[in-house]
Protein backbone atom coordinates (compact mmCIF):
# COMPACT_ATOMS: atom_id res chain seq x y z
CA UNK A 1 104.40 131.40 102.73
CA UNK A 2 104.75 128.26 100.63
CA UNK A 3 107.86 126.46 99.29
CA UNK A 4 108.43 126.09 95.92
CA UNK A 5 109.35 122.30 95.08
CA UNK A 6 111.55 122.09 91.97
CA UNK A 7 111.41 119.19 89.55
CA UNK A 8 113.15 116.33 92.03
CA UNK A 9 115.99 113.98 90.78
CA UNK A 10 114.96 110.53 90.77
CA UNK A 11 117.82 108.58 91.83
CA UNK A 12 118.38 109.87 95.52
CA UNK A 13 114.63 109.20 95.97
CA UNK A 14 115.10 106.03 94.76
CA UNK A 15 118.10 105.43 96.72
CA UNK A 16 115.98 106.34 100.30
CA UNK A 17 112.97 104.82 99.61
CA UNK A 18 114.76 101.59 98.56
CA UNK A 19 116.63 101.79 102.44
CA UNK A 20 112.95 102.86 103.86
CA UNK A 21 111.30 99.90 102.19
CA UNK A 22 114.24 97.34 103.03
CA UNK A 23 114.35 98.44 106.42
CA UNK A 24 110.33 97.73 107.41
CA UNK A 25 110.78 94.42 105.53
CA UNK A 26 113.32 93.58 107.79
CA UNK A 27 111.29 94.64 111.08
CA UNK A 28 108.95 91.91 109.71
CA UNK A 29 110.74 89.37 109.32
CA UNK A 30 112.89 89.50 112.38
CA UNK A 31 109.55 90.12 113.92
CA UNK A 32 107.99 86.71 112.48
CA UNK A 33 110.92 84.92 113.16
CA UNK A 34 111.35 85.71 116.89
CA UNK A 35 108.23 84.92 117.77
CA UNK A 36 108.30 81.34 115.93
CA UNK A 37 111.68 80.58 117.20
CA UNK A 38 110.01 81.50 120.69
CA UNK A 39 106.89 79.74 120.14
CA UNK A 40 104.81 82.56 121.13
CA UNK A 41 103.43 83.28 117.23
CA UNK A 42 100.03 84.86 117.58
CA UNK A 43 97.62 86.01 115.13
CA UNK A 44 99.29 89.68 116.06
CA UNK A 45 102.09 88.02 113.75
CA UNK A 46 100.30 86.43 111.14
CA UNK A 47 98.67 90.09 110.43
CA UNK A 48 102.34 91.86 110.34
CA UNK A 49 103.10 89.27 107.56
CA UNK A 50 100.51 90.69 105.48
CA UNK A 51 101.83 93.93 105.32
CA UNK A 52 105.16 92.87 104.83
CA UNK A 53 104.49 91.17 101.65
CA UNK A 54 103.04 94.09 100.21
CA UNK A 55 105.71 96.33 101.37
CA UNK A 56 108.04 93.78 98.94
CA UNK A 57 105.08 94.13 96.16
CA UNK A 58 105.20 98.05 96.92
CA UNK A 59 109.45 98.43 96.55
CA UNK A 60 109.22 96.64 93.08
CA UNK A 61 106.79 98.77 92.24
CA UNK A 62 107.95 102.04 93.01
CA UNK A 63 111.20 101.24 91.08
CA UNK A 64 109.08 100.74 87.92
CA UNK A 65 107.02 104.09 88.37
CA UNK A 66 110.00 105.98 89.43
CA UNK A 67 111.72 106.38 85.81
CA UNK A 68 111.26 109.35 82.84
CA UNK A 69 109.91 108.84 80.33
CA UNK A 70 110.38 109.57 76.63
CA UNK A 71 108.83 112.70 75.22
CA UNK A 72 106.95 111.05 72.62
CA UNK A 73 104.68 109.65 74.76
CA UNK A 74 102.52 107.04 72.83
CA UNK A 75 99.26 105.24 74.28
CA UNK A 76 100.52 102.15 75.47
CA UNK A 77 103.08 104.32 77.54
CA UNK A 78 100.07 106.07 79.09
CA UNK A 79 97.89 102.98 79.58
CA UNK A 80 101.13 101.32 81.64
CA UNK A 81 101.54 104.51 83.68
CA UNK A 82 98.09 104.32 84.73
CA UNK A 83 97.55 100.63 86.00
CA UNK A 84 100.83 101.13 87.42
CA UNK A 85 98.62 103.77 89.67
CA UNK A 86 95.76 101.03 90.19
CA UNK A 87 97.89 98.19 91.08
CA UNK A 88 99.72 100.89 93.79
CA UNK A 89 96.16 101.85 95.48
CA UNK A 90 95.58 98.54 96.80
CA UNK A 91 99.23 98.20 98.18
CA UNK A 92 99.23 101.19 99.69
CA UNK A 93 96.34 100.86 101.27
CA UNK A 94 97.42 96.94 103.18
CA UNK A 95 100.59 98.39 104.22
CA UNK A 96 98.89 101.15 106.52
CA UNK A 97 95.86 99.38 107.32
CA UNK A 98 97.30 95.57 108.14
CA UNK A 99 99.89 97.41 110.30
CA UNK A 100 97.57 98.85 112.30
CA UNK A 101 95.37 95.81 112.09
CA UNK A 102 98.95 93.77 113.84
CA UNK A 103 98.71 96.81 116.27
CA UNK A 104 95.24 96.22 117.18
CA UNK A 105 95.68 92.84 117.90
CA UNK A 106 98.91 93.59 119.86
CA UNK A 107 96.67 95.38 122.15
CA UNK A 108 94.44 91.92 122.37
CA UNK A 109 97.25 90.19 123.25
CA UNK A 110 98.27 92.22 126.08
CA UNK A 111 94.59 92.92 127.61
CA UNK A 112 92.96 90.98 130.35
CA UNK A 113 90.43 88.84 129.98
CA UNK A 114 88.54 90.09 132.25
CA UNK A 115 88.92 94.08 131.18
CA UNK A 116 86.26 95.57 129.16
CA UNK A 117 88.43 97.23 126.94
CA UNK A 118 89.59 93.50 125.52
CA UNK A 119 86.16 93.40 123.57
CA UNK A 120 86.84 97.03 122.64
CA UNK A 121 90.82 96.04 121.73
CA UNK A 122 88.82 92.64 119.70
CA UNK A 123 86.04 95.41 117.93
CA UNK A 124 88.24 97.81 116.74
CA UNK A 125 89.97 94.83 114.78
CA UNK A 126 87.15 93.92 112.86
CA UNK A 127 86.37 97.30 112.29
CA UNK A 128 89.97 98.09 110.89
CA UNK A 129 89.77 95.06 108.70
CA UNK A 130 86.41 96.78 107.32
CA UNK A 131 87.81 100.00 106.46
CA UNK A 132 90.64 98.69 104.52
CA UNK A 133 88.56 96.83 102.62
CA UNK A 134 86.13 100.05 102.11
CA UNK A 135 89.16 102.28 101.28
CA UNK A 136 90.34 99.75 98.85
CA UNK A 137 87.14 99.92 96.59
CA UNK A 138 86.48 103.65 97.11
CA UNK A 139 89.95 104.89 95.85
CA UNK A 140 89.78 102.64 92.83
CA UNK A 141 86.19 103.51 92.02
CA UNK A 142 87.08 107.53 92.88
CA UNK A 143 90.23 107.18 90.43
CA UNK A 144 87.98 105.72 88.05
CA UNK A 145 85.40 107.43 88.27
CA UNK A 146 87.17 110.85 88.07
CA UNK A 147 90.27 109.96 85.28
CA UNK A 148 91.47 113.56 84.39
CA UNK A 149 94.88 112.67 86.39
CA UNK A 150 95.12 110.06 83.83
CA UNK A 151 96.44 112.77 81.09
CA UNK A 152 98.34 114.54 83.25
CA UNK A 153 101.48 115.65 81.65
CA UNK A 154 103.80 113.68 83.61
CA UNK A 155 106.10 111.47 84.56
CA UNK A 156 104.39 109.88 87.16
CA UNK A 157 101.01 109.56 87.58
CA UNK A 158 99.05 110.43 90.78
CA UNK A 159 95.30 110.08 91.32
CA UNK A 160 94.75 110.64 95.35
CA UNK A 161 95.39 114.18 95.35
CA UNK A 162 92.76 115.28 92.57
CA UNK A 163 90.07 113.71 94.55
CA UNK A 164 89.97 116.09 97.82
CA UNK A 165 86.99 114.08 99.62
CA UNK A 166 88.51 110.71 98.79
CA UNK A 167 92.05 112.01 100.55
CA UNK A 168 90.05 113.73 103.47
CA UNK A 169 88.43 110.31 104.27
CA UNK A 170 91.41 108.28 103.77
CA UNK A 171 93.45 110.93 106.13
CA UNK A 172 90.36 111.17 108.49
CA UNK A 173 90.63 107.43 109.51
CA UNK A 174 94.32 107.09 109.80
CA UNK A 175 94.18 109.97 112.25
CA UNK A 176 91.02 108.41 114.46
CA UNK A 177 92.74 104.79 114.15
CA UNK A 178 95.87 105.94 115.28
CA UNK A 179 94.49 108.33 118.17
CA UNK A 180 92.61 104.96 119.22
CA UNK A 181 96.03 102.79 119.10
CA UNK A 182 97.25 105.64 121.71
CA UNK A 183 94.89 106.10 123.71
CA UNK A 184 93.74 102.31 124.59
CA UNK A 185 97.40 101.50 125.89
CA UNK A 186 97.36 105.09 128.05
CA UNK A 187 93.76 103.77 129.43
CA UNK A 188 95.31 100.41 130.54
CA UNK A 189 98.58 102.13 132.13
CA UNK A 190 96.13 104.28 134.19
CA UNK A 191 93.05 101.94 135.27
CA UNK A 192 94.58 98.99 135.21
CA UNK A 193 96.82 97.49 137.91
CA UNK A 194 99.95 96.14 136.04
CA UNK A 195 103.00 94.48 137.04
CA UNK A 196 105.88 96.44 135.70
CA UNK A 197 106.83 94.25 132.95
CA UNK A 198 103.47 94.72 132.00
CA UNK A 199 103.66 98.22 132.11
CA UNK A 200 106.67 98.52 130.33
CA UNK A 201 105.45 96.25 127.39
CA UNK A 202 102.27 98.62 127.63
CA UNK A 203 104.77 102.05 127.32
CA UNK A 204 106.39 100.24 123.85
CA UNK A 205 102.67 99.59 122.39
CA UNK A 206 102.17 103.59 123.15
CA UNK A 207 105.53 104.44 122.02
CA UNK A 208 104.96 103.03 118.83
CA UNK A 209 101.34 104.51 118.01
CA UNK A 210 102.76 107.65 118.45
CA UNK A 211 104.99 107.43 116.16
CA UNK A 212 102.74 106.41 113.74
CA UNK A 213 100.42 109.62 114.51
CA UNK A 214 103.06 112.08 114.17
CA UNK A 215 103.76 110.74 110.29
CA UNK A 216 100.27 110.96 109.48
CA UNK A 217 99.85 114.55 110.73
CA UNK A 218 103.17 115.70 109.33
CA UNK A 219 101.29 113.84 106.15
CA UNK A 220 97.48 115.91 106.45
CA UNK A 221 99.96 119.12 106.68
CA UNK A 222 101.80 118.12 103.18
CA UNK A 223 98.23 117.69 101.69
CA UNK A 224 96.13 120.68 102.98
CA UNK A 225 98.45 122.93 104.78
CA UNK A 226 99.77 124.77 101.04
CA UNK A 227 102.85 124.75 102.25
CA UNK A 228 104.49 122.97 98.89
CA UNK A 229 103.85 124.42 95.82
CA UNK A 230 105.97 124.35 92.22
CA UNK A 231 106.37 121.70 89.56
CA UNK A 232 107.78 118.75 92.64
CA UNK A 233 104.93 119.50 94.78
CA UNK A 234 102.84 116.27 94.19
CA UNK A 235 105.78 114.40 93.19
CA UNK A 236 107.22 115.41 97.02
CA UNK A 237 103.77 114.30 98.70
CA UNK A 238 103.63 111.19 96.60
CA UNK A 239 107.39 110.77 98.35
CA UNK A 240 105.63 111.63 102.05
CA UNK A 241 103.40 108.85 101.56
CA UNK A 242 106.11 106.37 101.15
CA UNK A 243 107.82 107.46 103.93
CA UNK A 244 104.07 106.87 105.92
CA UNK A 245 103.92 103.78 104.59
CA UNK A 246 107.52 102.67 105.77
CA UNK A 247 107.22 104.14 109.33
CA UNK A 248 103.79 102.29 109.98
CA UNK A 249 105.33 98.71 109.14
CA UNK A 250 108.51 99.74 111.33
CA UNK A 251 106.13 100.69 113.98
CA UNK A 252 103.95 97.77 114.22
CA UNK A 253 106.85 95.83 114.57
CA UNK A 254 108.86 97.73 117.38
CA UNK A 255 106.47 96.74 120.25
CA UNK A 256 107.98 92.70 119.17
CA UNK A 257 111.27 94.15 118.41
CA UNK A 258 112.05 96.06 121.36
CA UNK A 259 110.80 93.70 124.25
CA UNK A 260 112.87 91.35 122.52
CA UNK A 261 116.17 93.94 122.82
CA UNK A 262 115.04 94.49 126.23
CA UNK A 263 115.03 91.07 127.18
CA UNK A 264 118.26 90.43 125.39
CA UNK A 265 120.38 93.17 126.93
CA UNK A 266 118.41 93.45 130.40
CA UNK A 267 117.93 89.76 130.87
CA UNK A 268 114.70 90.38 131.68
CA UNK A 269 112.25 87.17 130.56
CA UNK A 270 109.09 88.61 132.22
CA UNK A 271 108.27 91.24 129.95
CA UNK A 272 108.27 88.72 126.56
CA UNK A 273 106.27 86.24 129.55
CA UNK A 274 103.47 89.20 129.46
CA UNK A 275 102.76 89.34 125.72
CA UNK A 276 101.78 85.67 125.96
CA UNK A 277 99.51 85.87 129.25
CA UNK A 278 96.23 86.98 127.62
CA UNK A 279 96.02 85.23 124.95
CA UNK A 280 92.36 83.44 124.28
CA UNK A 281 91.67 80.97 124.08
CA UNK A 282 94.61 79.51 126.10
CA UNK A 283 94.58 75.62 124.93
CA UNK A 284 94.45 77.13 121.44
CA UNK A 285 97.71 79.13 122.08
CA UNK A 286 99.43 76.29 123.66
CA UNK A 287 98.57 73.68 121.39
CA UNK A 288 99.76 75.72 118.22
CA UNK A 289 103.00 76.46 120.25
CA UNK A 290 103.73 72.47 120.32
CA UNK A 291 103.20 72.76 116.95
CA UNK A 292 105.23 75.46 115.48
């Protein structure tokens, strides 16, 4: 039976989202600046800046679509509304894709050499950077391509959800990238032979895709299940989204965040020792580290 979703009040939305958006920024940036105060920045690092940025971008401008409107809606009202949406798509898209791009390359960093999985860890990077770029131009050509959302009576303009295919594909590759950021850290927990700071290091890398999986399911239920229905419906899943958003930048930044708590409380310098061992190619990573 579905739930009807009333017409939502704006300010405690605004109010949540504004923590949820602080919140990953901060991740980030204590993130970046551990690992340059420890001189063990990697290009894991430089990717989770990317996403913070545009989680900044994102906050501004989900203040400026989250507002009502005047009644006597005129053109130039309408035309604002809608490049509000196009400038969004591209946003939206970096912060879930560039967080699981810093993921990816997480798993680099902690892979042997001499592993196979390393060039599988190194090929699933590329191919993430390829199908944010690919979901990038398809939205904005499906949302031009199809416009009808763009006279929606409404507040707030939406364009994902009136394209099924587009959101199917979209949804599709979040849930086979984050099965992949799962299951790669299980395989080396299992075949490979670890130390145990390795293997806890390996546990937080798992920990953290998971997390990211279970907001992207609870967000394919919110968009196909038909479990929301009424006049906050799409306004509610626009909200879900957010929240998706939020949760991958947090997660892409526990794996740094938590090692580091470990080692702080624990006093335990081995684990933050074994994000550093496998990184190629080794002069490289030492002769940035003089540098930084």
């Amino acid at each position: 039976m579905p739930v009807i979703i009333s017409q939502q009040s704006y300010l405690p939305w605004k109010i949540c989202m504004t923590v949820a958006h602080v919140m990953a920024i901060l991740t980030a940036c204590l993130r970046i600046e551990y690992r340059r105060r420890s001189r063990r920045i990697w290009w894991d690092d430089y990717a989770a800046f990317v996403p913070a940025v545009t989680e900044a971008l994102n906050a501004v401008l989900f203040l400026i679509r989250l507002r009502h409107f005047s009644d006597e809606e005129n053109q130039i009202l309408r035309t604002l509304k809608v490049r509000l949406v196009f400038a969004n798509i591209p946003l939206s898209v970096t912060i879930l894709w560039w967080s699981r791009i810093s993921m990816s390359l997480a798993i680099v960093r902690i892979t042997p050499e001499w592993s196979k999985s390393r060039a599988i860890a190194i090929y699933a990077t590329f191919t993430f950077i390829l199908t944010w770029a690919v979901l990038v131009i398809s939205y904005m050509l499906l949302c031009t391509v199809n416009n009808s959302w763009q006279y929606a009576n409404s507040d707030i303009l939406i364009c994902v959800p009136t394209y099924q295919r587009g959101i199917a594909a979209g949804i599709s590759t979040d849930i086979a990238s984050d099965i992949y950021l799962a299951v790669l850290p299980l395989y080396h927990l299992w075949r490979l032979r670890l130390s145990p700071p390795q293997r806890r290091l390996v546990r937080l890398v798992f920990s953290t895709s998971l997390l990211t999986l279970i907001v992207v399911v609870i967000f394919l239920i919110s968009s196909y299940g038909g479990i929301f229905e009424g006049p906050g419906s799409s306004f509610l899943w626009l909200m879900i989204m957010r929240i998706e958003e939020a949760v991958s930048l947090i997660a892409s930044n526990l794996t740094v965040l938590l090692s580091w708590g470990y080692k702080a409380f624990f006093r335990d310098t081995d684990i933050d020792d074994q994000s550093n061992k496998y990184i190629t190619p080794l002069s490289w990573a030492r002769s940035s580290q003089s540098t930084v």
